[in-house]
Protein backbone atom coordinates (compact mmCIF):
# COMPACT_ATOMS: atom_id res chain seq x y z
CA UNK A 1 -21.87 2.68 5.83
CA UNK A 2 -22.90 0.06 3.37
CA UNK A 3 -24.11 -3.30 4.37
CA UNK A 4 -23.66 -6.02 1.49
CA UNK A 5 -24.01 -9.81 1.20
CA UNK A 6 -20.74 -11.49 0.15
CA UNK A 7 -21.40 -14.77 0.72
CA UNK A 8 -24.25 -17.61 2.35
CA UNK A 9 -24.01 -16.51 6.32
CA UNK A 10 -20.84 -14.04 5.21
CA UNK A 11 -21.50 -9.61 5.16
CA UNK A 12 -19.77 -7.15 4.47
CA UNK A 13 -19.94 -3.94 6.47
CA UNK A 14 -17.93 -1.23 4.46
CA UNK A 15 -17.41 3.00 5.31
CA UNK A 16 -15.35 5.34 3.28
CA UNK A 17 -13.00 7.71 5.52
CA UNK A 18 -11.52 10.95 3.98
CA UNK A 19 -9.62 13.60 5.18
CA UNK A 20 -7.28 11.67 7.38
CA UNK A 21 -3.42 10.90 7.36
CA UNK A 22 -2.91 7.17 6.81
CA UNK A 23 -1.20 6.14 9.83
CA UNK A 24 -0.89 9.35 11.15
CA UNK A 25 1.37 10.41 8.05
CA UNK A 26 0.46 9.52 4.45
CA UNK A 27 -2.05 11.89 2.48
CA UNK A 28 -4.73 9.94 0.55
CA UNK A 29 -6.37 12.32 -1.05
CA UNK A 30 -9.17 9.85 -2.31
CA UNK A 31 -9.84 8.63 0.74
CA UNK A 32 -9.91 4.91 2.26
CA UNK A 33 -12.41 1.90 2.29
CA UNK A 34 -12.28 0.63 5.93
CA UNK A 35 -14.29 -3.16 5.54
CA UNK A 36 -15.58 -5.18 8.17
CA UNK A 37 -17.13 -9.27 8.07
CA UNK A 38 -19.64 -10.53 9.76
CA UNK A 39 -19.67 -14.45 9.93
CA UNK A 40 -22.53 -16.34 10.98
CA UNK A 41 -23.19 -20.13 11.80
CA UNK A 42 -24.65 -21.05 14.69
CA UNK A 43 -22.49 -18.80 16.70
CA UNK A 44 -20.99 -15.23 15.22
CA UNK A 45 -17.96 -13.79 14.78
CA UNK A 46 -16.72 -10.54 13.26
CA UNK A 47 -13.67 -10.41 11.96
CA UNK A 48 -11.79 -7.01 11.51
CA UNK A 49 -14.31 -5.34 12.98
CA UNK A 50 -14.30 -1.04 11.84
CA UNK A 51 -17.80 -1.00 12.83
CA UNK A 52 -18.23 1.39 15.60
CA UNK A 53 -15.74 3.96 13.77
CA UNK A 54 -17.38 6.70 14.67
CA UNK A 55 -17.22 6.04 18.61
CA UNK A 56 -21.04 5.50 18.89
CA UNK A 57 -22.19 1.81 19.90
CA UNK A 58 -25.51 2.40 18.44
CA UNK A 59 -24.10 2.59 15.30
CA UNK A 60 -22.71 -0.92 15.89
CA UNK A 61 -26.52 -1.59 17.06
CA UNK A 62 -28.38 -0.26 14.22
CA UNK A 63 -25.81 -2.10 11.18
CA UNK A 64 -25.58 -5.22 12.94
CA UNK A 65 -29.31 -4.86 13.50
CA UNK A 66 -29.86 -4.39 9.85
CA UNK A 67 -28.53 -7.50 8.21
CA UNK A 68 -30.08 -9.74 10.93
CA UNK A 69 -27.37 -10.05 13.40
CA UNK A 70 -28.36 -9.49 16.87
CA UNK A 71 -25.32 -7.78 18.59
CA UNK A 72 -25.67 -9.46 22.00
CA UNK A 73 -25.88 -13.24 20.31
CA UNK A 74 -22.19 -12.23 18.88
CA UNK A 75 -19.31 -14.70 20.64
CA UNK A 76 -15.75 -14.37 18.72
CA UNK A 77 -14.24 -10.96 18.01
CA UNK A 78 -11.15 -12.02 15.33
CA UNK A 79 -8.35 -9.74 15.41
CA UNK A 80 -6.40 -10.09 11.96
CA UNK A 81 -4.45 -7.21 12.76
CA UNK A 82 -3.98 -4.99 15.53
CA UNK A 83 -3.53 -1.68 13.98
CA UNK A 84 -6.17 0.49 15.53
CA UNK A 85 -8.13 1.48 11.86
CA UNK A 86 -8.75 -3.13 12.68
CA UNK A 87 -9.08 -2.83 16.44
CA UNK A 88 -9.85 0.60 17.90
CA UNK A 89 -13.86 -1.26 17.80
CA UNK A 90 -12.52 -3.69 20.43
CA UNK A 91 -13.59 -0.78 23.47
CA UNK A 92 -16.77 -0.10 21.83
CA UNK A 93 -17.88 -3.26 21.98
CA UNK A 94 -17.24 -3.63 25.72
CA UNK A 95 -20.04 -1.26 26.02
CA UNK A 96 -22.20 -3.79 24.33
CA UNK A 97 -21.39 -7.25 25.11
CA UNK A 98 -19.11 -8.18 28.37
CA UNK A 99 -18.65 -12.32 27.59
CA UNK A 100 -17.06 -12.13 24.30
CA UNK A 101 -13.78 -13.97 23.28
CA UNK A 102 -10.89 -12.42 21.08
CA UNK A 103 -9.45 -14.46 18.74
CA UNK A 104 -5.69 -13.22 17.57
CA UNK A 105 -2.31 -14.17 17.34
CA UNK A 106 0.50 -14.58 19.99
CA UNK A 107 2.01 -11.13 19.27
CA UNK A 108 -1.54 -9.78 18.72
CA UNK A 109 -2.83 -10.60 22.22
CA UNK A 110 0.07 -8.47 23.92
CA UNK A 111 -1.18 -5.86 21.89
CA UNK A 112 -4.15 -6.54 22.90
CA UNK A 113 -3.98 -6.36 26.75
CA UNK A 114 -1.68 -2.95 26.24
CA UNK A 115 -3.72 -1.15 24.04
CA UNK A 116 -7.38 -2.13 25.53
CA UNK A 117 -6.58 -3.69 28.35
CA UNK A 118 -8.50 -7.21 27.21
CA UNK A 119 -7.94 -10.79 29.12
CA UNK A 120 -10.65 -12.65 27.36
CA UNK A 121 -7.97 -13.72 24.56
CA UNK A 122 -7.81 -17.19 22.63
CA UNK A 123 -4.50 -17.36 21.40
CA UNK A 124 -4.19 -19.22 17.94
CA UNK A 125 -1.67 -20.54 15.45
CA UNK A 126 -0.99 -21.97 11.82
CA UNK A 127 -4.01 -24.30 11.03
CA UNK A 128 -5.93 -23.81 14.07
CA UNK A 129 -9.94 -23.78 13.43
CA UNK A 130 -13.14 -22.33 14.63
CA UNK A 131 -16.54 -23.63 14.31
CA UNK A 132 -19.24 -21.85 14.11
CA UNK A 133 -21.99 -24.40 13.11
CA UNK A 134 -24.03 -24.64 9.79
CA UNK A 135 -21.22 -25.57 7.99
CA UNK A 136 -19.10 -22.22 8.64
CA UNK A 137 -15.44 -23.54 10.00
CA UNK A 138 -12.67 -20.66 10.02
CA UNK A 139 -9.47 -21.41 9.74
CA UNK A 140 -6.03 -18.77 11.01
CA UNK A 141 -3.05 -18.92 9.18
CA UNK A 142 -0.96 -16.08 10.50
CA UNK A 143 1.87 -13.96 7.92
CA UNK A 144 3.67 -11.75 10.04
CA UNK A 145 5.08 -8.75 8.90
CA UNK A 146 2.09 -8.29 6.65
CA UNK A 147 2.70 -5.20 7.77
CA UNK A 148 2.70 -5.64 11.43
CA UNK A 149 4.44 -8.80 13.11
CA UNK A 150 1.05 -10.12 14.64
CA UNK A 151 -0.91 -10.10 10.97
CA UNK A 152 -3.25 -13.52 10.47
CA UNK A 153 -5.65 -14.33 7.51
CA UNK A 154 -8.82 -15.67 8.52
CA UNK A 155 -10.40 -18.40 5.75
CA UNK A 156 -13.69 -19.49 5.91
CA UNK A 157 -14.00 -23.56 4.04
CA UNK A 158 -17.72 -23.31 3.50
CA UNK A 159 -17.53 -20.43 0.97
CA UNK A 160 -13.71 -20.89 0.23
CA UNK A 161 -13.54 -17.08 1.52
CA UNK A 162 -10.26 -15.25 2.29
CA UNK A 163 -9.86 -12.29 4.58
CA UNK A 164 -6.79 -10.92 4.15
CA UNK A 165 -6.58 -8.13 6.25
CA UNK A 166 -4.46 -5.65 4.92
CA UNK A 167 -2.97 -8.54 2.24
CA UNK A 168 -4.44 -7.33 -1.20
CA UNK A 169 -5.82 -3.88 -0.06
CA UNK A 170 -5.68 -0.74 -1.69
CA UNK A 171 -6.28 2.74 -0.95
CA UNK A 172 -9.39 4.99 -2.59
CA UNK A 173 -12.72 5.03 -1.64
CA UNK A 174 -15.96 3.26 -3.04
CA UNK A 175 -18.84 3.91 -4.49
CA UNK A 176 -22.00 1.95 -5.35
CA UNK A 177 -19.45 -0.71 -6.56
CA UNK A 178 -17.72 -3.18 -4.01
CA UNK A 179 -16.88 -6.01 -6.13
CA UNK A 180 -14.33 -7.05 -8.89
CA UNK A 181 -16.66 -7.95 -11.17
CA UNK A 182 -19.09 -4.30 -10.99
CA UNK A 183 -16.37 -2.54 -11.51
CA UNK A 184 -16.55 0.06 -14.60
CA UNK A 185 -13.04 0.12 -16.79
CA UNK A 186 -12.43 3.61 -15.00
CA UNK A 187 -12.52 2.48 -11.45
CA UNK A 188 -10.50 -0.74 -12.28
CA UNK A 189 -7.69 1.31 -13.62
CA UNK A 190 -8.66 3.94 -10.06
CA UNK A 191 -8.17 0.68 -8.01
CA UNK A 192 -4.57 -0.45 -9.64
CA UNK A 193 -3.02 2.77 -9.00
CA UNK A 194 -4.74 3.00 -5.52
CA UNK A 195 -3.03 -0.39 -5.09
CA UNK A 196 0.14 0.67 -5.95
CA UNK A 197 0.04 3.64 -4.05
CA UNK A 198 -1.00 1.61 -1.03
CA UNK A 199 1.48 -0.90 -1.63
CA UNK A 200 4.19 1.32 -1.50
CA UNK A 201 3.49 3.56 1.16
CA UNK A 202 2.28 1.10 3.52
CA UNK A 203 3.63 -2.35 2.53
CA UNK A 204 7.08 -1.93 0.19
CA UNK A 205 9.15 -1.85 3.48
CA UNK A 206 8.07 -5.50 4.34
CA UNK A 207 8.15 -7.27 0.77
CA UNK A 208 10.20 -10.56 1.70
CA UNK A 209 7.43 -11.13 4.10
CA UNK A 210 4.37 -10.48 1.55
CA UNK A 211 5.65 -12.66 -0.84
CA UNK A 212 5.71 -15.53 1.51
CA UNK A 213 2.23 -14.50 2.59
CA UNK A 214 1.30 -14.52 -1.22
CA UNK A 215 2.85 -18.18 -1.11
CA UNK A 216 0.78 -18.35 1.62
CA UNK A 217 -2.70 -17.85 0.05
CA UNK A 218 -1.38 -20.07 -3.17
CA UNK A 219 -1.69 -22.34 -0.88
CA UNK A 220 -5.89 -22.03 -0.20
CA UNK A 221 -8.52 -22.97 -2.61
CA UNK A 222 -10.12 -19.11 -2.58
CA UNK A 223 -13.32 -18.18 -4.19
CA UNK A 224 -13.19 -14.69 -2.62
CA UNK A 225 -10.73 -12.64 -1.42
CA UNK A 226 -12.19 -9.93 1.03
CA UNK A 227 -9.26 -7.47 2.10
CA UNK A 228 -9.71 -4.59 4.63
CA UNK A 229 -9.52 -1.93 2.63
CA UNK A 230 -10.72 -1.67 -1.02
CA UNK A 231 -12.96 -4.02 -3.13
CA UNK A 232 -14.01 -7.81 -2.90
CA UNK A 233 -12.79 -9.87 -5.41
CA UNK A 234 -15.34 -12.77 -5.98
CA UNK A 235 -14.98 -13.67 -9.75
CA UNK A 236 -11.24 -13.45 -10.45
CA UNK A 237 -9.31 -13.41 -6.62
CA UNK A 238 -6.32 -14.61 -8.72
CA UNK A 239 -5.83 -10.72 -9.96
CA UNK A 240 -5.38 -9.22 -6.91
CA UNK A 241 -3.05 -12.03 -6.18
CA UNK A 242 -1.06 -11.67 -9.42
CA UNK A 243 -1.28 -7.86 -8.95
CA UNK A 244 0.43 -7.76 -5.49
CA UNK A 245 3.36 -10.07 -7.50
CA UNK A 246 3.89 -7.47 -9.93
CA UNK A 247 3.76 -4.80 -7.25
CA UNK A 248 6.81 -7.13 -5.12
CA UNK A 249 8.48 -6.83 -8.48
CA UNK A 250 8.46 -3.00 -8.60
CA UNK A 251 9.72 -2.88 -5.35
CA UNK A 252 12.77 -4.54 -6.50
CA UNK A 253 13.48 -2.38 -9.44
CA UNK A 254 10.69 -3.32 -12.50
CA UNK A 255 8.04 -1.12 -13.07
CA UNK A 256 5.42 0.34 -15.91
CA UNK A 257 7.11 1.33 -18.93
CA UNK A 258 7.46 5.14 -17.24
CA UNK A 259 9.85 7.40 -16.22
CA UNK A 260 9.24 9.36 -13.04
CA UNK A 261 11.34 12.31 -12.66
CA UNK A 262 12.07 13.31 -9.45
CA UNK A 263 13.09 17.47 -8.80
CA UNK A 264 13.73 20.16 -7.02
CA UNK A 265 14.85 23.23 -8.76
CA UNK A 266 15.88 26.71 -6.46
CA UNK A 267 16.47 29.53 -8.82
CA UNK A 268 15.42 27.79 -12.11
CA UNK A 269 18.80 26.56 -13.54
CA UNK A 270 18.07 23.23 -12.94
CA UNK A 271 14.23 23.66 -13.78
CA UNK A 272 15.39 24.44 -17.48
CA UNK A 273 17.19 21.02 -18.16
CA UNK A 274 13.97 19.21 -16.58
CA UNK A 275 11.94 21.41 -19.58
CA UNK A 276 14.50 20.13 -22.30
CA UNK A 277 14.40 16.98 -20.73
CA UNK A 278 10.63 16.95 -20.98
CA UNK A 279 10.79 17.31 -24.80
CA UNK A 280 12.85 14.37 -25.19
CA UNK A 281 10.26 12.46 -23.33
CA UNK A 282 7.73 13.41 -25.45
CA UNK A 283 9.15 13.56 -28.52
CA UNK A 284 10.33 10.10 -27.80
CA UNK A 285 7.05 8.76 -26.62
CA UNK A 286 7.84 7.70 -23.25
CA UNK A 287 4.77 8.64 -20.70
CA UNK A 288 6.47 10.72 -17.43
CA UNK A 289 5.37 11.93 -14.71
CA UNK A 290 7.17 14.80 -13.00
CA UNK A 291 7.09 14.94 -9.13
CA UNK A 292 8.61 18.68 -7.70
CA UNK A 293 9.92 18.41 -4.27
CA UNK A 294 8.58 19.73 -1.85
CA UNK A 295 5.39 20.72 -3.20
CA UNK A 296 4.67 16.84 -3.65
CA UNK A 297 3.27 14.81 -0.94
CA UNK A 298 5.64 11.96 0.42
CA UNK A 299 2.79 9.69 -0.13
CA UNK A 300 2.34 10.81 -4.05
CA UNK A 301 6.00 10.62 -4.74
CA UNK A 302 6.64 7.18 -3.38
CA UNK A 303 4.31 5.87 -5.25
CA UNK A 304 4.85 7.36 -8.57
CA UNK A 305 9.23 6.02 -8.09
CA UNK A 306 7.59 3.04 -7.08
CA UNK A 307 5.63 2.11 -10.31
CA UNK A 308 8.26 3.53 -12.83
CA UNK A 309 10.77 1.59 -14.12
CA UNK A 310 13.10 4.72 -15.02
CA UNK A 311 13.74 7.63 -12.61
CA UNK A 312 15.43 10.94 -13.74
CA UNK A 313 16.57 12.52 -10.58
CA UNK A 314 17.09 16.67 -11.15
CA UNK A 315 18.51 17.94 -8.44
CA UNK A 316 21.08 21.24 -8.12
CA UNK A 317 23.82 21.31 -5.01
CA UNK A 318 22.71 22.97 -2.29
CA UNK A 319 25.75 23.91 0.30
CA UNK A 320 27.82 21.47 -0.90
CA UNK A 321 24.76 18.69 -0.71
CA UNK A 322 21.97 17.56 -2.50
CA UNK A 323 18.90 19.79 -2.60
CA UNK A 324 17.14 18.70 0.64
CA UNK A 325 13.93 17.96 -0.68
CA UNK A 326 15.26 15.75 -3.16
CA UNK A 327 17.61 14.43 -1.08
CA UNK A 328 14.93 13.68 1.83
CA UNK A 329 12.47 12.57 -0.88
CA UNK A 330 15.31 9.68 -1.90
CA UNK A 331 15.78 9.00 2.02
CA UNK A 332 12.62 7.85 1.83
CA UNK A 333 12.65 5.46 -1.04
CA UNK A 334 15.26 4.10 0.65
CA UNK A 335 13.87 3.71 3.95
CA UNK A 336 10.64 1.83 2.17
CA UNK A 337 13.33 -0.56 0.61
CA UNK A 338 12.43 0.50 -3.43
CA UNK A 339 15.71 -1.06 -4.59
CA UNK A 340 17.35 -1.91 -7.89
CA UNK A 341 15.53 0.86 -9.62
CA UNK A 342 17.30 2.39 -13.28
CA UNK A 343 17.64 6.38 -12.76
CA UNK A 344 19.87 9.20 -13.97
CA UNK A 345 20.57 12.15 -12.55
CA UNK A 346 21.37 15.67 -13.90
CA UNK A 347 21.80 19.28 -11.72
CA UNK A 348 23.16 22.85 -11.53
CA UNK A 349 25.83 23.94 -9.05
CA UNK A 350 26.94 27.48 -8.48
CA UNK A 351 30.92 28.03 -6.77
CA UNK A 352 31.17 24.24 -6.06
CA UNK A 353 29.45 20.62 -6.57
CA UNK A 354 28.88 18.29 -3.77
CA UNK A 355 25.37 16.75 -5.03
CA UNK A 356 26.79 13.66 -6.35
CA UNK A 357 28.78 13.13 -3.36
CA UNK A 358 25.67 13.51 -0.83
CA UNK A 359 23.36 11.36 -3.81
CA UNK A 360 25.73 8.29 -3.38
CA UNK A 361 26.13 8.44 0.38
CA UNK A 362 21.87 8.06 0.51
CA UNK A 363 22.36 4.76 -2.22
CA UNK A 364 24.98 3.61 -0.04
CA UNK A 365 23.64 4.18 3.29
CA UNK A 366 20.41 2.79 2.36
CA UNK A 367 21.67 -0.32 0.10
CA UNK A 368 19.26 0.63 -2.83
CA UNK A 369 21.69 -0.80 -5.57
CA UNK A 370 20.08 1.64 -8.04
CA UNK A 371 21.65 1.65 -11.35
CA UNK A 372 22.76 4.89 -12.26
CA UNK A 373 23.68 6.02 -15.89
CA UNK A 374 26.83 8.72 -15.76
CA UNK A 375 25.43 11.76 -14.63
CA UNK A 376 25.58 15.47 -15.49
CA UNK A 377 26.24 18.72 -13.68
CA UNK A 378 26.57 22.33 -14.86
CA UNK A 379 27.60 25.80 -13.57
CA UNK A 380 24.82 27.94 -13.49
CA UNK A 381 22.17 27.21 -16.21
CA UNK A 382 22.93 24.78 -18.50
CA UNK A 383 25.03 25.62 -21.81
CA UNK A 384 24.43 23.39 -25.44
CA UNK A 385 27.30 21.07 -24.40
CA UNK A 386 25.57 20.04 -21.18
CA UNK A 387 22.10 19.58 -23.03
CA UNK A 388 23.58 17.56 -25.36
CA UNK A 389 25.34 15.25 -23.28
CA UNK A 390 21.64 15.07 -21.10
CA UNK A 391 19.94 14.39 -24.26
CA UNK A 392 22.39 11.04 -24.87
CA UNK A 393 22.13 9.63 -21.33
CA UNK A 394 18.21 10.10 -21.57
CA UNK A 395 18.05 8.02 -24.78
CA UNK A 396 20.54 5.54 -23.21
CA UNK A 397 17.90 5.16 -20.02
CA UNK A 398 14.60 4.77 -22.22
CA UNK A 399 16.51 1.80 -23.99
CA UNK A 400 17.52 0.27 -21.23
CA UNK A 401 14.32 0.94 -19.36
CA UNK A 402 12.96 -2.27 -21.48
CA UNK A 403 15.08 -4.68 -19.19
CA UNK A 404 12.79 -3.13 -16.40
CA UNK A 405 9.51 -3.00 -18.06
CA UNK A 406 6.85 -5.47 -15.99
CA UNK A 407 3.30 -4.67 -17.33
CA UNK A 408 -0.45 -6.05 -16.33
């Protein structure tokens, strides 16, 4: 665990956690940042509080300890968020401390008595303050649905400090750098597709409500935005902000000028149209990435639809349906809300069809209003004819891919 200085009276306590499912189901294979604030006038508060992780209060002892906080003189535990990789401290502390007060939303204090069994609860609302003394006033502005209904930032008007909770996060851990501006060229360009991925497995489902949350924090004069998972960003907090735009945007159909193409293949017939296809791409100059079902993770998959603003979809019927992976894989998408994406969608079929039928009912069921360029299927492998006619509809989606195109 890392103790840092982010501001006068304001630390960061930081841990990297690998080799876990993100809420019990997404795969991050480069782990997680889980960040925790200490905020210190004359009284203290934490705020998001991961210390303690580990299930051993003397860790919470010893860090606390170490950047001059004594953990019996600590008063306010802030709950931003009541998911447990925010809360699940709140028991460990018990063990510490019995005349604390939690500070959390309406729907976060029912959460709060269920899941801990807490009573000591001060229940806040838009605008309502906290002062600390020495100057450090906090200030709750809750943004529900941010990914959870009881979500609040916390700002502190002293330093002009945001914490935002899971609100411009991102997955992937750190390393000796913690801040926007110490970050190399590599691990910005780590951090923005960590963001995406993050975005889109955890947050795409909910967009309406993070761009009113992003509204929200226009609405602040922030020096520093400190998130709960990922870095701090203390010289340019507007990037994150205009970042998490762009990423609302993909949800809705824009994306980085890249195709993703989504397959499954069973016996190779279908596999040999993604090769051809894969030529095109190149000899075009149009960066791809390919993403087999089910050998992908769910978690790797969203995100790579996500940021693309062309999907090829290759995909062979499979008893008269899609081919289930494919077909779960768009289930998904659907499910998160990724809308309004451009895709086309080619496959082999052996006595009869039925893909296309099974394809539209997911679109339909899920109200993804993708647009779909006229797709192809073939009997058994597929003949000149049938590459041909694969060949125009790909050139038709890379032109009209540049309607979708939203950048950095």
């Amino acid at each position: 665990m890392k103790k840092l200085k982010i501001a006068d009276g304001i630390h960061m306590l930081t841990m990297n956690v690998d080799d876990i499912l993100f809420e019990g189901m997404w795969e991050i294979a480069n782990g997680v940042t889980l960040n925790s604030y200490i905020v210190q006038g004359d009284k203290t508060a934490i705020i998001d509080g991961v210390i303690g992780w580990d299930g051993v209060p003397e860790t919470l002892y010893k860090n606390l300890e170490e950047i001059g906080v004594e953990p019996k003189n600590i008063n306010y535990l802030i709950v931003n968020h009541m998911e447990p990789d925010h809360s699940g401290w709140i028991s460990n502390f018990r063990k510490i401390k019995e005349d604390f007060t939690i500070i959390c939303t309406d729907k976060a204090a029912k959460m709060v008595a269920s899941f801990y069994g807490e009573d000591n609860i001060r229940i806040v609302k838009e605008g309502d303050t906290l002062d600390l003394g020495k100057g450090k006033v906090l200030s709750f502005h809750p943004v529900p649905n941010v990914h959870w209904p009881d979500t609040m930032y916390t700002y502190e008007r002293d330093t002009k400090t945001l914490f935002s909770c899971d609100m411009f996060g991102a997955f992937g851990r750190m390393g000796d750098h913690c801040f926007d501006d110490d970050l190399t060229p590599e691990e910005v360009d780590f951090f923005e597709f960590e963001g995406i991925r993050y975005y889109s497995n955890v947050m795409t489902t909910f967009t309406p409500s993070l761009r009113k949350a992003i509204e929200k924090a226009k609405t602040l004069e922030i020096n520093i935005i400190a998130p709960g998972h990922g870095p701090v960003y203390r010289k340019n907090p507007q990037k994150i902000i205009d970042d998490y735009t762009r990423f609302s945007r993909y949800a809705e159909g824009a994306g980085k000028n890249e195709v993703a193409i989504l397959w499954g293949s069973m016996y190779g017939m279908t596999a040999k149209a993604v090769d051809y296809v894969e030529g095109i791409l190149k000899r075009e100059g149009v960066k791809y990435n390919k993403i087999e079902m089910p050998q992908e993770s769910d978690s790797e998959m969203v995100a790579t639809v996500f940021k693309s603003a062309g999907v090829i979809i290759a995909a062979p019927t499979y008893e008269y349906k899609l081919f289930p992976p494919v077909a779960a894989a768009l289930n998904e998408l659907g499910r998160k809300r990724i809308t309004g994406k451009l895709a086309f969608r080619f496959g082999s079929y052996g006595w009869s069809g039925g893909a296309e039928k099974e394809l539209n009912e997911i679109m339909e069921r899920n109200k993804m209003n993708w647009d779909f360029i006229e797709s192809v299927e073939f009997e058994g492998a597929p003949k000149e004819e049938d590459l041909i006619k694969i060949e125009a509809r790909v050139l038709e989606l890379i032109k009209k891919m540049r309607e979708k195109v939203l950048e950095p």
